[in-house]
Protein backbone atom coordinates (compact mmCIF):
# COMPACT_ATOMS: atom_id res chain seq x y z
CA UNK A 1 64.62 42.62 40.15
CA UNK A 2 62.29 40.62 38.24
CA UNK A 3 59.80 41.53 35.23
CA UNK A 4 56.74 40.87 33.93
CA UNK A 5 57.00 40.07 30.33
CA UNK A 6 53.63 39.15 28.70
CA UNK A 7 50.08 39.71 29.70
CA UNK A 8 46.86 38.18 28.13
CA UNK A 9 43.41 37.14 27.79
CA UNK A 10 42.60 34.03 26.46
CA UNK A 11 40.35 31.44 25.97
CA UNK A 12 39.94 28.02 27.13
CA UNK A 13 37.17 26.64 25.31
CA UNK A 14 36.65 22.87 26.06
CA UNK A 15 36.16 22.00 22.48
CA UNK A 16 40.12 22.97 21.56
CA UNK A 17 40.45 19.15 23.29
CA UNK A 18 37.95 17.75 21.07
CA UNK A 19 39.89 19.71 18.28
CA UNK A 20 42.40 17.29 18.66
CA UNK A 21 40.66 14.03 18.35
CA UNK A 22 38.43 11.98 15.97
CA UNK A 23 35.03 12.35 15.01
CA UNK A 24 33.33 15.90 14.00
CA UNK A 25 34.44 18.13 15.82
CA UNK A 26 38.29 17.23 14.55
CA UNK A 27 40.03 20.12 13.63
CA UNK A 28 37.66 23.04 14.57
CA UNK A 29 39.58 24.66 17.36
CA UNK A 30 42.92 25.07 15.58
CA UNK A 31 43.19 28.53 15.62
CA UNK A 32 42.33 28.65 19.05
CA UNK A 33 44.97 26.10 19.93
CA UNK A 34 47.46 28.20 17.21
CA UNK A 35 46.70 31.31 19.17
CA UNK A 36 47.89 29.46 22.27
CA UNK A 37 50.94 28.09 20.75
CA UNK A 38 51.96 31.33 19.41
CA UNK A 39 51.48 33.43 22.81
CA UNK A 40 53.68 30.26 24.08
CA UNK A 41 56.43 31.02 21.59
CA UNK A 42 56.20 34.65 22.91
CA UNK A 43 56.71 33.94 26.38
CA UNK A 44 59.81 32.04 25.42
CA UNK A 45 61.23 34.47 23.31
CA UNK A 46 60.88 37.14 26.23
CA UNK A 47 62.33 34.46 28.58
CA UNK A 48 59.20 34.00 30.54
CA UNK A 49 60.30 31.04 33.50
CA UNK A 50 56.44 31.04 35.04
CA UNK A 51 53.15 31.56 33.75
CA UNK A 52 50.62 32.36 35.89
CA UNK A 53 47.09 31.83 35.34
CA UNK A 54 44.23 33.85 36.75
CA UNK A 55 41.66 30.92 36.77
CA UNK A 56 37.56 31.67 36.26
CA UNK A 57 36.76 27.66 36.48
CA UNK A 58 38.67 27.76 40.13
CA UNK A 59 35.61 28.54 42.37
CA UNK A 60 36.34 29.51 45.66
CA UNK A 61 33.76 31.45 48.16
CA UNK A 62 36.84 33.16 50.73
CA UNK A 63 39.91 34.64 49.94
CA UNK A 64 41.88 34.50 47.12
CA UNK A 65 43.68 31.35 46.76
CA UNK A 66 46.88 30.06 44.86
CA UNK A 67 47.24 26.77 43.83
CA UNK A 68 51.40 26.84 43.38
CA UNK A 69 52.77 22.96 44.17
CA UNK A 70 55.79 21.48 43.22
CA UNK A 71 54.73 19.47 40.06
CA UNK A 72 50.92 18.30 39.03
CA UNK A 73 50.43 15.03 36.76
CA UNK A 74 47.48 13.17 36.01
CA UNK A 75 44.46 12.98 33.92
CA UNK A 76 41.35 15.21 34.16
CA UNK A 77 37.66 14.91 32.80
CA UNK A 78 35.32 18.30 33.72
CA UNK A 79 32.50 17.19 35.88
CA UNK A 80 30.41 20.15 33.97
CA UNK A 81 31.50 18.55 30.21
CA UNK A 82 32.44 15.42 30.83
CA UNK A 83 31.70 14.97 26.99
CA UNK A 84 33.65 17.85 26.14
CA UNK A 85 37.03 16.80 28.56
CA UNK A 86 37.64 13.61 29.22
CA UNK A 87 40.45 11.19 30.40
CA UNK A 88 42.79 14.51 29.29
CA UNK A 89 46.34 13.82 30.13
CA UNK A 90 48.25 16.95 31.75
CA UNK A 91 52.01 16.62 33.18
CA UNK A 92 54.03 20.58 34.33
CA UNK A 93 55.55 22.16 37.42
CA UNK A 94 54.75 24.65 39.45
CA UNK A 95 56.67 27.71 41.35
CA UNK A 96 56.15 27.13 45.13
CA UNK A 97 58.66 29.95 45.92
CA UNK A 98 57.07 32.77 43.69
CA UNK A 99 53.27 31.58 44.48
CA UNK A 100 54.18 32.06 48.55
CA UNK A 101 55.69 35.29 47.25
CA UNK A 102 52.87 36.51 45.23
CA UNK A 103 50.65 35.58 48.68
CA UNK A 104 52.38 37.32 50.65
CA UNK A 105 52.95 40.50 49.27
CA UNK A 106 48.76 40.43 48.43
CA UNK A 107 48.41 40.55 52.03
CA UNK A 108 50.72 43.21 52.55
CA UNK A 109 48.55 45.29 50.15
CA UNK A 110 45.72 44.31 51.81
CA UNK A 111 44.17 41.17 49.92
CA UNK A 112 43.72 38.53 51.72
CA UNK A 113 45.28 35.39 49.77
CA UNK A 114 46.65 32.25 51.09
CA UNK A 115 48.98 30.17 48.68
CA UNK A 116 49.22 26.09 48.54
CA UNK A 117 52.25 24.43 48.06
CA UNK A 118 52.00 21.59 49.89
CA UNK A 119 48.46 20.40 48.94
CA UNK A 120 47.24 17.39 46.68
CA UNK A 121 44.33 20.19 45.24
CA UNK A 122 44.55 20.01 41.34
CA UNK A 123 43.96 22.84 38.79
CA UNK A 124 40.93 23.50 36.80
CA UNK A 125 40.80 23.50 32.97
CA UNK A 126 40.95 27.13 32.89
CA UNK A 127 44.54 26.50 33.70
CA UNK A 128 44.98 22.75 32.38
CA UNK A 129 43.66 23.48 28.67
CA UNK A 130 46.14 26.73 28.19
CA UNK A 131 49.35 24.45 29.78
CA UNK A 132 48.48 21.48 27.54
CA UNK A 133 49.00 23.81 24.68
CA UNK A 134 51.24 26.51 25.87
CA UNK A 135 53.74 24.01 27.97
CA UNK A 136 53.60 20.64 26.34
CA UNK A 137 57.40 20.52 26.78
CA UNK A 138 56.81 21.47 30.57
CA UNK A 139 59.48 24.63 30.23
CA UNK A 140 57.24 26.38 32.16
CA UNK A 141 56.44 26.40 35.33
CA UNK A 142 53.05 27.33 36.21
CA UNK A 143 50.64 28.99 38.88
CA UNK A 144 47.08 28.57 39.57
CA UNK A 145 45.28 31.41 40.94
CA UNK A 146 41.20 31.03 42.25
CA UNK A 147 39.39 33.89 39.75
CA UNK A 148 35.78 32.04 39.56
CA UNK A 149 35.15 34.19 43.04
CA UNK A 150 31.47 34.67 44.54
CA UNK A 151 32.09 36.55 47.88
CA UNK A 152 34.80 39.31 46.28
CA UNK A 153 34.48 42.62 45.42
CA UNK A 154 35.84 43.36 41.52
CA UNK A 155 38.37 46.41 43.26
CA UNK A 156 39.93 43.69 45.13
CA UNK A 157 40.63 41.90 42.32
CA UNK A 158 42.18 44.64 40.99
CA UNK A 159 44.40 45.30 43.74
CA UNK A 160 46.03 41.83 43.89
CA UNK A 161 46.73 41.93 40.39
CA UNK A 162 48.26 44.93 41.12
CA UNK A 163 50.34 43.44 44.14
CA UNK A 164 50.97 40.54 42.30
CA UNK A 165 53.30 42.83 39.87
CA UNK A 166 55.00 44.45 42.61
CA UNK A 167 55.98 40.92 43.70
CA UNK A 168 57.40 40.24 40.77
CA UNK A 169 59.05 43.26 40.23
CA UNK A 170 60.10 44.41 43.59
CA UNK A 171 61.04 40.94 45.00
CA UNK A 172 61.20 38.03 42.33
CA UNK A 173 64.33 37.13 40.63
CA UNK A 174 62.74 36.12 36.80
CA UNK A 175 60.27 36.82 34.40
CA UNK A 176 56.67 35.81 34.69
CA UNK A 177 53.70 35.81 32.43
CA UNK A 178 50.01 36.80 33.66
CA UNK A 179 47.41 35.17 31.71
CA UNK A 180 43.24 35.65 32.59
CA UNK A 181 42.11 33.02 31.71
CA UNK A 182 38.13 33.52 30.46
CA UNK A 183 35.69 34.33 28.20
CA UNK A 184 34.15 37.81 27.13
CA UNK A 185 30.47 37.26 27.08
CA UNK A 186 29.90 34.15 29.03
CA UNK A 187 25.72 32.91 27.89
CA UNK A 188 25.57 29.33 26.76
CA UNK A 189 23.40 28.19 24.92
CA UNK A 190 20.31 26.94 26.45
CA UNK A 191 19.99 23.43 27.06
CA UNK A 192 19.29 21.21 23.75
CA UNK A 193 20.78 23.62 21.72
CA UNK A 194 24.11 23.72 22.39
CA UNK A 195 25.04 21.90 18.92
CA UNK A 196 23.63 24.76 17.21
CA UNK A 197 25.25 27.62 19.11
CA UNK A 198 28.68 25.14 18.48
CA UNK A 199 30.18 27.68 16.92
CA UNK A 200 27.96 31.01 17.43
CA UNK A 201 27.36 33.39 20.37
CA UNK A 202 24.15 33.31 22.08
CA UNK A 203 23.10 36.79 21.26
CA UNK A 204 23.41 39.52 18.35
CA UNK A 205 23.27 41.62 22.30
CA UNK A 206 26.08 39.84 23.83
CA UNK A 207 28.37 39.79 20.44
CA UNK A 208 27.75 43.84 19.41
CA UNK A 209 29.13 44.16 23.10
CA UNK A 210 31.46 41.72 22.75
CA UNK A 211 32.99 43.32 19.90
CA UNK A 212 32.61 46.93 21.27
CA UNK A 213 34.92 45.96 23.85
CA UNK A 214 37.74 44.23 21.74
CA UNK A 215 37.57 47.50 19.78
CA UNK A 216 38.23 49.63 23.34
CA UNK A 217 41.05 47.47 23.97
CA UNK A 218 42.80 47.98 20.63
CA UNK A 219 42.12 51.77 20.34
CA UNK A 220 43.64 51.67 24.14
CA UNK A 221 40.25 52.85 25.76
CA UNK A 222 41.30 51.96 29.42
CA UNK A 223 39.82 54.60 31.36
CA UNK A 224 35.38 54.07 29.52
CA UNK A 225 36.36 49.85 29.66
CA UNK A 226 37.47 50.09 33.46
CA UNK A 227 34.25 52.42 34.05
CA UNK A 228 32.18 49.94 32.65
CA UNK A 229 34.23 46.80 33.43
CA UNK A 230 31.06 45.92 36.89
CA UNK A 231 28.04 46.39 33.84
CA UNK A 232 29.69 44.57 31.42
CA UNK A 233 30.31 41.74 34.21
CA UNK A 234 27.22 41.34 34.91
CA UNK A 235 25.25 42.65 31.64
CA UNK A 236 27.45 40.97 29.26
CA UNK A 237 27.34 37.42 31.67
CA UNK A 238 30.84 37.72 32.50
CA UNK A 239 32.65 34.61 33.08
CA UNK A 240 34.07 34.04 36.87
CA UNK A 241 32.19 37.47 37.17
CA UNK A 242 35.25 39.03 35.09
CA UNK A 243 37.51 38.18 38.23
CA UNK A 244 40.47 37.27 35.95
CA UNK A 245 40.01 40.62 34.32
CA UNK A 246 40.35 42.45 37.00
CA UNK A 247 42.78 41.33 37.86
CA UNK A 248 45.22 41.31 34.50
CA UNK A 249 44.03 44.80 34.53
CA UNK A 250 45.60 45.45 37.95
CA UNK A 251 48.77 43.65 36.43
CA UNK A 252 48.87 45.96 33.92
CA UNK A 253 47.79 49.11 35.82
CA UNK A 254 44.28 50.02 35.77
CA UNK A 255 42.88 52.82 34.30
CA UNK A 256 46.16 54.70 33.71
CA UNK A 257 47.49 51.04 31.51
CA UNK A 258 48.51 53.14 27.73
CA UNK A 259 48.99 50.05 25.92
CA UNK A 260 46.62 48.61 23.48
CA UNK A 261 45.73 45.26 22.67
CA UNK A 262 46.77 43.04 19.76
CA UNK A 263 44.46 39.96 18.59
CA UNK A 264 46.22 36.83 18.46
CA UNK A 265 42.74 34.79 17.36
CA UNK A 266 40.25 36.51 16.43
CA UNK A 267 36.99 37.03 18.42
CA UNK A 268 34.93 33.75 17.89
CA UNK A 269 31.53 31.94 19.19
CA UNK A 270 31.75 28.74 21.24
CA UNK A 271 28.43 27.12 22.86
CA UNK A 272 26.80 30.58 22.55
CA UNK A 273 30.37 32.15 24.33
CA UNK A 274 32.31 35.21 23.21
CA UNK A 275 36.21 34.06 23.52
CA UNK A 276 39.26 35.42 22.50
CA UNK A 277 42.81 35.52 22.39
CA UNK A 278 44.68 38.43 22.72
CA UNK A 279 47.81 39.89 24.20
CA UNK A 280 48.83 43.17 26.00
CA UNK A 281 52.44 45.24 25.82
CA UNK A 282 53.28 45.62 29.71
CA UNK A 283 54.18 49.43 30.10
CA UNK A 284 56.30 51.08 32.93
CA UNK A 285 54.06 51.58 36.27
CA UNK A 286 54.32 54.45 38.39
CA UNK A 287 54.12 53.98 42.37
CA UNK A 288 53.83 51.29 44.58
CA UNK A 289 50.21 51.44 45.16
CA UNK A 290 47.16 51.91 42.92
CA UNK A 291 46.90 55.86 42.58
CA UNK A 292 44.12 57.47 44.67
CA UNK A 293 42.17 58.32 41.49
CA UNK A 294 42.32 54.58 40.54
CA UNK A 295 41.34 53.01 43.88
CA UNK A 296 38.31 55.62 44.08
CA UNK A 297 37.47 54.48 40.92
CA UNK A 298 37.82 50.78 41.63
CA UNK A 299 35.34 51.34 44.71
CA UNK A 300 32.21 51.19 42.23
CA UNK A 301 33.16 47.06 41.89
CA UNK A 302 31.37 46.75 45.15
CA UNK A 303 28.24 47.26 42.87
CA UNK A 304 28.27 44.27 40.98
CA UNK A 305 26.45 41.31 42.29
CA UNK A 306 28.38 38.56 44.07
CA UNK A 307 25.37 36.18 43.65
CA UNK A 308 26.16 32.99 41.51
C-alpha cells in the first residue's frame, strides 16, 4: 500500500522570514531556510505526494485535530511576533482524503481525532514557515495536525503517530512525509532581551541538554531518550510540551525505532531557543499496535504536566 518516506524534526524559527528581507537581520537564517530546502529536495527524490506537519503553534485544549482542506491561500502575520511575521504570503493544497484517513484510523486505535476538510480554519506558522520553504512550487500537498496540546497525555501522542503510519501504510495509496515541527529547548529570552539572546540559547542548562539529546539521537539512543522524553518536556521547556515529538516518535516506532539521526542544520540558538533540523531513516515496523513493552512504557507520559 502506501509508505512513509521521510521523517523529521525541524525548526520554524520566525526570524528565517526576516532572513529574507531588508534591514539587519537579512541573511541570518539561511542555513535554516537551506536545511529546509534540502529536506524538500529529499522528499521529492523519494516521491513524497504529502507532507504532513505535526504542528506545536496549533493550540487546541480537546482532541487531536487535523486541519486537511482542499487548498489554503492568503497572507499571515503571528499575533505573538507580529514584528517577526508579518503580511507573509503562503499559497499550497492540502489532502482531504488522506487527513479523513489518518482521523479515522486514530480513532480506531483509540485516539480521539477529528479531521477538517471543509472548514475556513487556517494553519499556524509551525506549518506555514516549513511550506513557504519546503513547497514554494506547491508540489506538495500538505496536512496540518494540532501538536501545541494542553489537556493530552504524551502516550497518546505517541499512539496516533503510531496510527497515523498504519494509515499510511495499511490503507493509503502514496508516499507521505511526517515532519514535527518544534524546537528542542523552548526558554525565550526574557522580555527586553530578546535582541541579545537573537542568536543564543537562554541557558548553558538548556543547551548542555540540548546537545545531550542530539547526541542520543545520532548514536540511536531510543530506548534512555523515550525514558526521559516527559523530563526533558518539561525540564528542558519543551515546545507544544514535545507533542510533535511524540508523536514522530510513534511514526517511527517508539522505543524499538534502530535508526539514527542525521543533522541537516546544525543545532543553533534563536531568541534564547534550541532548534534544529534533522532527519530520520524510517525502518521496517513490526505489528499493528505499539508492543506491550512500549505502551507500558509510554504510560509514564501521564506524568508530565498538562498545565500551560
Amino acid at each position: 500500500m502506501g509508505k512513509v518516506a521521510l521523517v523529521g524534526k525541524i525548526t520554524h524559527v520566525p526570524s528565517m522570514y526576516l532572513s529574507e528581507l531588508d534591514g539587519p537581520r537579512q541573511g541570518t537564517r539561511q542555513d535554516a531556510i537551506d536545511g529546509h530546502q534540502d529536506i524538500a529536495r529529499r522528499c521529492k527524490a523519494l516521491g513524497v505526494d504529502t507532507i504532513v506537519v505535526f504542528d506545536s503553534h496549533w493550540l487546541v485544549n480537546a482532541s487531536y485535530h487535523l486541519n486537511c482542506a482542499p487548498h489554503w491561500q492568503g497572507r499571515f502575520t503571528s499575533n505573538e511576533l507580529p514584528h517577526f511575521i508579518s503580511n507573509m504570503a503562503y499559497a499550497f493544497p492540502g489532502n482531504p482524503e488522506l487527513g479523513q484517513l489518518l482521523a479515522q484510523v486514530a480513532n480506531e486505535h483509540g485516539v480521539e481525532t477529528l479531521a477538517h476538510h471543509a472548514t475556513t480554519l487556517q494553519p499556524e506558522y509551525g506549518t506555514l514557515v516549513p511550506m513557504r520553504y519546503m513547497n514554494a512550487d506547491q508540489q506538495f500537498k500538505a496536512i496540518s495536525v494540532s501538536a501545541l496540546c494542553t489537556s493530552h497525555y504524551l502516550n497518546d501522542s505517541v499512539r496516533l503517530g503510531w496510527a497515523m503510519r498504519r494509515a499510511v501504510e495499511d490503507h493509503y495509496d502514496g508516499t507521505v512525509a511526517f515532519l514535527a515541527s518544534g524546537s528542542l529547548s523552548h526558554r525565550f529570552a526574557q522580555n527586553g532581551l530578546a535582541p541579545e539572546f537573537a542568536f543564543k540559547v537562554w541557558s548553558p542548562f538548556l543547551e548542555t541538554l540540548d546537545h545531550r539529546v542530539v547526541q542520543m539521537w545520532e548514536n540511536g539512543e531510543w530506548a534512555d531518550f523515550c525514558g526521559m522524553l516527559p523530563e526533558y518536556a518539561a525540564k528542558g521547556h519543551g515546545e507544544g510540551f514535545m507533542h510533535d515529538t511524540a508523536m514522530m516518535l510513534g511514526v517511527l516506532g517508539w522505543s524499538e525505532y534502530t535508526g539514527r539521526a542525521e543533522v541537516v542544520t546544525p543545532y543553533f540558538g534563536a531568541s534564547g531557543t534550541g532548534q534544529i533540523n534533522a532527519v530520520f531513516p524510517v525502518t521496517p515496523v513490526t505489528g499493528k499496535t505499539i508492543p506491550a513493552a512500549q505502551a507500558s512504557t509510554a504510560d509514564g507520559f501521564s506524568l508530565v504536566s498538562s498545565r500551560l
